[in-house]
C-alpha atoms as a PDB file:
ATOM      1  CA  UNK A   1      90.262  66.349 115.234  1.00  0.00           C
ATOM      2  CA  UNK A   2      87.133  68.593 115.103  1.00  0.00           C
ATOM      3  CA  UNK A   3      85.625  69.174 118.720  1.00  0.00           C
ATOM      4  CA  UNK A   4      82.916  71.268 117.536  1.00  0.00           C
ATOM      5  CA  UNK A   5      79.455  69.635 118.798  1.00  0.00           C
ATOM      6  CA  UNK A   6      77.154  69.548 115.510  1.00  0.00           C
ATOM      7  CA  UNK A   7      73.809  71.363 116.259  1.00  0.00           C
ATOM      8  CA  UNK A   8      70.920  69.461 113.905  1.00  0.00           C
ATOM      9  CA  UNK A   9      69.061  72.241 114.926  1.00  0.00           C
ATOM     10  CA  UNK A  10      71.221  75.353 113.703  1.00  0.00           C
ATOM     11  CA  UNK A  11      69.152  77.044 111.182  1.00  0.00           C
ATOM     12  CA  UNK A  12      70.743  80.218 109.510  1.00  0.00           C
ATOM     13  CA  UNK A  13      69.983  83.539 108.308  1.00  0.00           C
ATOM     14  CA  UNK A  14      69.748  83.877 104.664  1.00  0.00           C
ATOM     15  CA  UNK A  15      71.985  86.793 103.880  1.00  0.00           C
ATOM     16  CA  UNK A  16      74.750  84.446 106.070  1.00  0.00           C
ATOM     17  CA  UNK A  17      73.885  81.015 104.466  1.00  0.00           C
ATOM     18  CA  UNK A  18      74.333  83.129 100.430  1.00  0.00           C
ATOM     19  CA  UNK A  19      77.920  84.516 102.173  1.00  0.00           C
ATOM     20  CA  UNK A  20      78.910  81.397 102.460  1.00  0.00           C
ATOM     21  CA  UNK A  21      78.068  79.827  99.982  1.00  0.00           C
ATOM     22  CA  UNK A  22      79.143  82.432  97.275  1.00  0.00           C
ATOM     23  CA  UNK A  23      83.034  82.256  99.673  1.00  0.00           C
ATOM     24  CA  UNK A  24      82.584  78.288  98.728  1.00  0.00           C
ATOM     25  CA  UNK A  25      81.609  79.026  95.058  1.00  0.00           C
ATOM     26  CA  UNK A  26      84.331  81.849  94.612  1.00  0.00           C
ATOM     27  CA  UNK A  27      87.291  79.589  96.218  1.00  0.00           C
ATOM     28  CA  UNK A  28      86.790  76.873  93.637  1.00  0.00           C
ATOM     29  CA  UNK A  29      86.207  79.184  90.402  1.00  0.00           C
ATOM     30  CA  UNK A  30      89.344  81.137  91.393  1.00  0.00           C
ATOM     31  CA  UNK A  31      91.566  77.584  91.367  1.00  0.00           C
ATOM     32  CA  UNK A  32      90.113  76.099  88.394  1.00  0.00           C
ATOM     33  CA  UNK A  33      89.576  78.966  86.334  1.00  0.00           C
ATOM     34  CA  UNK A  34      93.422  79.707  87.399  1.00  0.00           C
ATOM     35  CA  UNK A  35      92.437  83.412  89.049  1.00  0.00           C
ATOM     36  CA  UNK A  36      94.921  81.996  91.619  1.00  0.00           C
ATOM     37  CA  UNK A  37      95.776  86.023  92.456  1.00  0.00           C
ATOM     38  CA  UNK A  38      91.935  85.884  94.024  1.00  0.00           C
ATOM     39  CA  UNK A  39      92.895  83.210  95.894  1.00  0.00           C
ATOM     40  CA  UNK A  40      94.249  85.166  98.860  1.00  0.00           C
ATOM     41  CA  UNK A  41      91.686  87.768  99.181  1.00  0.00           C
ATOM     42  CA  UNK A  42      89.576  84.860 100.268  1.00  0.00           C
ATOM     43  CA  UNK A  43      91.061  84.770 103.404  1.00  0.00           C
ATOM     44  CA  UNK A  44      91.080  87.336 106.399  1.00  0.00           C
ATOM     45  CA  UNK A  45      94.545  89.060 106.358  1.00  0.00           C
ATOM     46  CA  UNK A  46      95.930  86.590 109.529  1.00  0.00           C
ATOM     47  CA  UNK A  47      94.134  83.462 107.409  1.00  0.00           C
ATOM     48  CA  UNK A  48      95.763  80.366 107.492  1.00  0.00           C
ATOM     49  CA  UNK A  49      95.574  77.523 104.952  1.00  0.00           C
ATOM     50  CA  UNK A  50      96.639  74.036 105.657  1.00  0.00           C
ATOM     51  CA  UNK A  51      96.467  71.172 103.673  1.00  0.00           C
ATOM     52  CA  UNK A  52      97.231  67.532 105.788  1.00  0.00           C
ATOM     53  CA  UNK A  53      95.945  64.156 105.543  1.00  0.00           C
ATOM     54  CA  UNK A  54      93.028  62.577 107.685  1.00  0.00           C
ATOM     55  CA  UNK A  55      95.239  60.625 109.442  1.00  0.00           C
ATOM     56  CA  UNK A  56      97.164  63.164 110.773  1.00  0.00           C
ATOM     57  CA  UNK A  57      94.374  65.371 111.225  1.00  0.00           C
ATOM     58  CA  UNK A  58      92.884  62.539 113.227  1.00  0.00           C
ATOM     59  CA  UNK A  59      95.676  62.730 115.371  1.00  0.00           C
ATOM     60  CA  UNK A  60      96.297  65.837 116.216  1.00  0.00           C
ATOM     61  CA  UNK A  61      99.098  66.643 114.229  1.00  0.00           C
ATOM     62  CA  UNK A  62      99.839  70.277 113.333  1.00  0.00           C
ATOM     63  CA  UNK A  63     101.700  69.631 110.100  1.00  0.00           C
ATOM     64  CA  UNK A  64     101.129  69.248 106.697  1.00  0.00           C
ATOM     65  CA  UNK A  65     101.799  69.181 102.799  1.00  0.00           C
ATOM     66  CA  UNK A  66     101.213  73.105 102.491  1.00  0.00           C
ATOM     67  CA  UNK A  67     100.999  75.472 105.726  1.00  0.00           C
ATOM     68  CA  UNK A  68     100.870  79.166 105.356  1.00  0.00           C
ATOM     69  CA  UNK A  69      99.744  81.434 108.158  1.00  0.00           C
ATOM     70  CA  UNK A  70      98.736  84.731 106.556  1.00  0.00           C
ATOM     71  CA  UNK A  71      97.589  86.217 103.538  1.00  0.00           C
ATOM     72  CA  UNK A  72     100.954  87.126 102.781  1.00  0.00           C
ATOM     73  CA  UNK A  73     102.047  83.768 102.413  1.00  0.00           C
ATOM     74  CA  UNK A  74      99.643  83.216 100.421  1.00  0.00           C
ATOM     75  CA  UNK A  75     100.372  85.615  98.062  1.00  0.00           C
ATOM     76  CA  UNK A  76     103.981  84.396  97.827  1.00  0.00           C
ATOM     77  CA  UNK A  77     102.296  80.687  97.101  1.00  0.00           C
ATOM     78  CA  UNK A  78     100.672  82.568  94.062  1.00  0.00           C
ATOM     79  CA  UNK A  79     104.014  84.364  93.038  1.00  0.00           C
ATOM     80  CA  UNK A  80     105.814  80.802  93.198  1.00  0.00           C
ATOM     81  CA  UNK A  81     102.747  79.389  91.181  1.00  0.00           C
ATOM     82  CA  UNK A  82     103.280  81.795  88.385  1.00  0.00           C
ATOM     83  CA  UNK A  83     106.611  82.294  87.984  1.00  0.00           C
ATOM     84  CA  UNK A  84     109.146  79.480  90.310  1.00  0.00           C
ATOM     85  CA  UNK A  85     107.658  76.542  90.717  1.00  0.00           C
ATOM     86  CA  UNK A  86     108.243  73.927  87.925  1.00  0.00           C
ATOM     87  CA  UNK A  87     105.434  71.543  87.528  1.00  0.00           C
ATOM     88  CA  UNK A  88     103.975  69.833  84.415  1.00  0.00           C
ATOM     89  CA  UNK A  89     100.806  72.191  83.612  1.00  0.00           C
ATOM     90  CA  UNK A  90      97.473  70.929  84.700  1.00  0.00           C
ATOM     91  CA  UNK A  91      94.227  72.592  85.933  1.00  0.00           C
ATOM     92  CA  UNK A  92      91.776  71.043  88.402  1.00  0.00           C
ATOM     93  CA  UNK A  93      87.837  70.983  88.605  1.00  0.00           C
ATOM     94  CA  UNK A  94      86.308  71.631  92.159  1.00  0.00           C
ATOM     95  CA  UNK A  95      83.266  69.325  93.042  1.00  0.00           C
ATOM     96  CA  UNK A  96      81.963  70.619  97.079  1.00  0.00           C
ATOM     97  CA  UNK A  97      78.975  69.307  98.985  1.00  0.00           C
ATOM     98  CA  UNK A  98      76.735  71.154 100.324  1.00  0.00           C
ATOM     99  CA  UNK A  99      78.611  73.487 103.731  1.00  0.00           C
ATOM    100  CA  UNK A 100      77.738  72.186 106.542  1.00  0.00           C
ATOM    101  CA  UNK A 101      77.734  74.682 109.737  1.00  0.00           C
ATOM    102  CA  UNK A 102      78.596  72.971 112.646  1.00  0.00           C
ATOM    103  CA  UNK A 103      78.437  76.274 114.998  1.00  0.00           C
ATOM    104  CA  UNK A 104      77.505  79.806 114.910  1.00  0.00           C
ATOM    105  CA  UNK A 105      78.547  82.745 117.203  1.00  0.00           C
ATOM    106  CA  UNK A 106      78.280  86.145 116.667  1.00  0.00           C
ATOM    107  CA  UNK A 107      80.229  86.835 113.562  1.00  0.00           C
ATOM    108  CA  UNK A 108      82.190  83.743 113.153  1.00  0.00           C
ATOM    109  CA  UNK A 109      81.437  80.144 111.586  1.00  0.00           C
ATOM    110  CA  UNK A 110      82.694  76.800 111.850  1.00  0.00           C
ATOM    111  CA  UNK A 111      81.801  74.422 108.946  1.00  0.00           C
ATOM    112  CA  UNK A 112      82.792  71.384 106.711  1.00  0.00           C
ATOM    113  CA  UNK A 113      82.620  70.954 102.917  1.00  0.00           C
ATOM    114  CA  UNK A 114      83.279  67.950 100.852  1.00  0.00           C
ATOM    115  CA  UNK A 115      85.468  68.280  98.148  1.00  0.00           C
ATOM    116  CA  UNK A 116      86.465  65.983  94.931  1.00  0.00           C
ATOM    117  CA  UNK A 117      89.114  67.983  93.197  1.00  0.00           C
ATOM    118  CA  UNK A 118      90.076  66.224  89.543  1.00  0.00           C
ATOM    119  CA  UNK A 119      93.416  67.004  87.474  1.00  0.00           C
ATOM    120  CA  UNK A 120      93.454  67.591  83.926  1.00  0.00           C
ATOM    121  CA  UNK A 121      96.701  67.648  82.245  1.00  0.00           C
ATOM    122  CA  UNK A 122      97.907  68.934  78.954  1.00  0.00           C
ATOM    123  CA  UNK A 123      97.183  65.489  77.301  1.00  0.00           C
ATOM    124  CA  UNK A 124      93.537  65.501  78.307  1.00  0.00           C
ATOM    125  CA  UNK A 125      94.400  63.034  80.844  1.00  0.00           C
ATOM    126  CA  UNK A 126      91.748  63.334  84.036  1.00  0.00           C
ATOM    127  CA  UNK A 127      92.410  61.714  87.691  1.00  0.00           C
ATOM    128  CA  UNK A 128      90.854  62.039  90.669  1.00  0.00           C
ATOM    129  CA  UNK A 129      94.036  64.162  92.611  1.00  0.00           C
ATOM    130  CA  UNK A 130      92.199  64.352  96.087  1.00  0.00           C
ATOM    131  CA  UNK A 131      89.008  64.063  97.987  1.00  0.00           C
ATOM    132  CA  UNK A 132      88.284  64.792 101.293  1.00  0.00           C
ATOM    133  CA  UNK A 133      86.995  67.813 103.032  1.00  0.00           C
ATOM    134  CA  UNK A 134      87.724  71.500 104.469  1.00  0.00           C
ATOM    135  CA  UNK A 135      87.454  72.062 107.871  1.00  0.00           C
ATOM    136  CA  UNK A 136      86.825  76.148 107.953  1.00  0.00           C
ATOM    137  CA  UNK A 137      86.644  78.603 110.277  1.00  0.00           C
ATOM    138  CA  UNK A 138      84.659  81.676 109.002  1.00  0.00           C
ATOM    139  CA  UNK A 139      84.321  85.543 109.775  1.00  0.00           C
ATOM    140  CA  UNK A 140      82.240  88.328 108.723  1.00  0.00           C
ATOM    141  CA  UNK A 141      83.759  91.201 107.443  1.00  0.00           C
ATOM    142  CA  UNK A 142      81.306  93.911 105.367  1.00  0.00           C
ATOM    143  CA  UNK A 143      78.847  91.399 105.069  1.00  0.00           C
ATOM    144  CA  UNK A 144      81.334  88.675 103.324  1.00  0.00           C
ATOM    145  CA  UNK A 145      82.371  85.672 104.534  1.00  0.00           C
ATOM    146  CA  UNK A 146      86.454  85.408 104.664  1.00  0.00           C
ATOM    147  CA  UNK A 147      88.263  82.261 105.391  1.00  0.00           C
ATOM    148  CA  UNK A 148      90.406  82.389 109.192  1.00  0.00           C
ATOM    149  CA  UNK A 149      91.073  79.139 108.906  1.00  0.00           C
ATOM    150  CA  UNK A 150      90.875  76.402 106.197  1.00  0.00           C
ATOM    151  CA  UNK A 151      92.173  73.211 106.929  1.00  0.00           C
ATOM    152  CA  UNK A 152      92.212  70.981 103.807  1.00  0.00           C
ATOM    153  CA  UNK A 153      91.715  67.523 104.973  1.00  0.00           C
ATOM    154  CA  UNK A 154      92.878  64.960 102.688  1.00  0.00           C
ATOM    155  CA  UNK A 155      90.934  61.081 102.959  1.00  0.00           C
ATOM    156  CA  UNK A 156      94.285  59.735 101.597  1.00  0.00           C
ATOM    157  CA  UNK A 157      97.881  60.445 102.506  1.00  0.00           C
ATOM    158  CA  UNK A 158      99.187  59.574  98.484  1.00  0.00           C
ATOM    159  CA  UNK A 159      99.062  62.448  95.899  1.00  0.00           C
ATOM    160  CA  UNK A 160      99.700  61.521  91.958  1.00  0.00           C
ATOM    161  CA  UNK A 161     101.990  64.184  91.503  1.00  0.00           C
ATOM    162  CA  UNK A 162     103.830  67.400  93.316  1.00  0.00           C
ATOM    163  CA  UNK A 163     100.512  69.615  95.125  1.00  0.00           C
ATOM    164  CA  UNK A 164     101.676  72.921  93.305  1.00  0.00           C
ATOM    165  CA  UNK A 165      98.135  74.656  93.304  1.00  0.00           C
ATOM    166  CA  UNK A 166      95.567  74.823  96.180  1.00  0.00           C
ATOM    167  CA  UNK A 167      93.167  71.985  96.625  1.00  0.00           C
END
């Protein structure tokens, strides 16, 4: 569980606030516009990208549905997308919240975003495959915001189908 204090008072600095938010923007469009090879260059080249449940979050645990540690797992995730894994075809469509910082220091971030993520399949068929909300841990690096950490925090444990793509 988070034990970041939330500051109502943290105001940010523009150019940081527009990183972030294009990072948040850019994430989703590379999913659901299937750019999954952008995916990866999101992240900060020791990035790690979990995906877990609130419960388990909640408690502590360490595991998950996905886990890679670096951005060259994550690249092997794309290569497994594209040309191993079998899955029925489907795309997804990325609602966020508004990001909300919970601390700023130096050149680093902590934040949350609410997500909605819903599945299309090849029928036309749309479900809502998860909500919940990313727990991130950001860094500066030319002036862009890069992901260190995303933690992809599920509100429910059941999924309608195999999680083959990111949330």
């Amino acid at each position: 569980m988070s034990s970041i204090t939330r500051d109502p008072a943290l105001e940010l600095p523009t150019a940081t606030k527009t990183s972030i938010d294009r990072l948040m923007a850019r994430y989703a469009s590379a999913i659901d516009n299937g750019e999954y090879e952008v995916w990866p260059t999101l992240f900060t080249e020791d990035g790690v990208y979990r995906i877990t449940t609130r419960t388990d979050y909640e408690a502590g645990r360490d595991f998950g549905v996905w886990y890679c540690n670096n951005r060259g797992m994550l690249e092997d995730r794309v290569q497994a997308i594209r040309g191993v894994n079998i899955y029925e075809p489907h795309v997804y469509r990325h609602m966020t919240g508004a990001t909300e910082v919970l601390s700023l220091g130096g050149e680093e971030v902590r934040c949350e975003t609410s997500y909605l993520v819903v599945r299309t399949d090849v029928d036309g068929d749309m479900t809502v495959f998860s909500a919940g909300r990313y727990v991130d841990h950001l860094v500066f690096e030319g002036g862009q915001a890069l992901l260190r950490s995303r933690v992809v925090v599920a509100d429910s444990a059941r999924f309608d189908t195999l999680v083959a793509l990111p949330i």
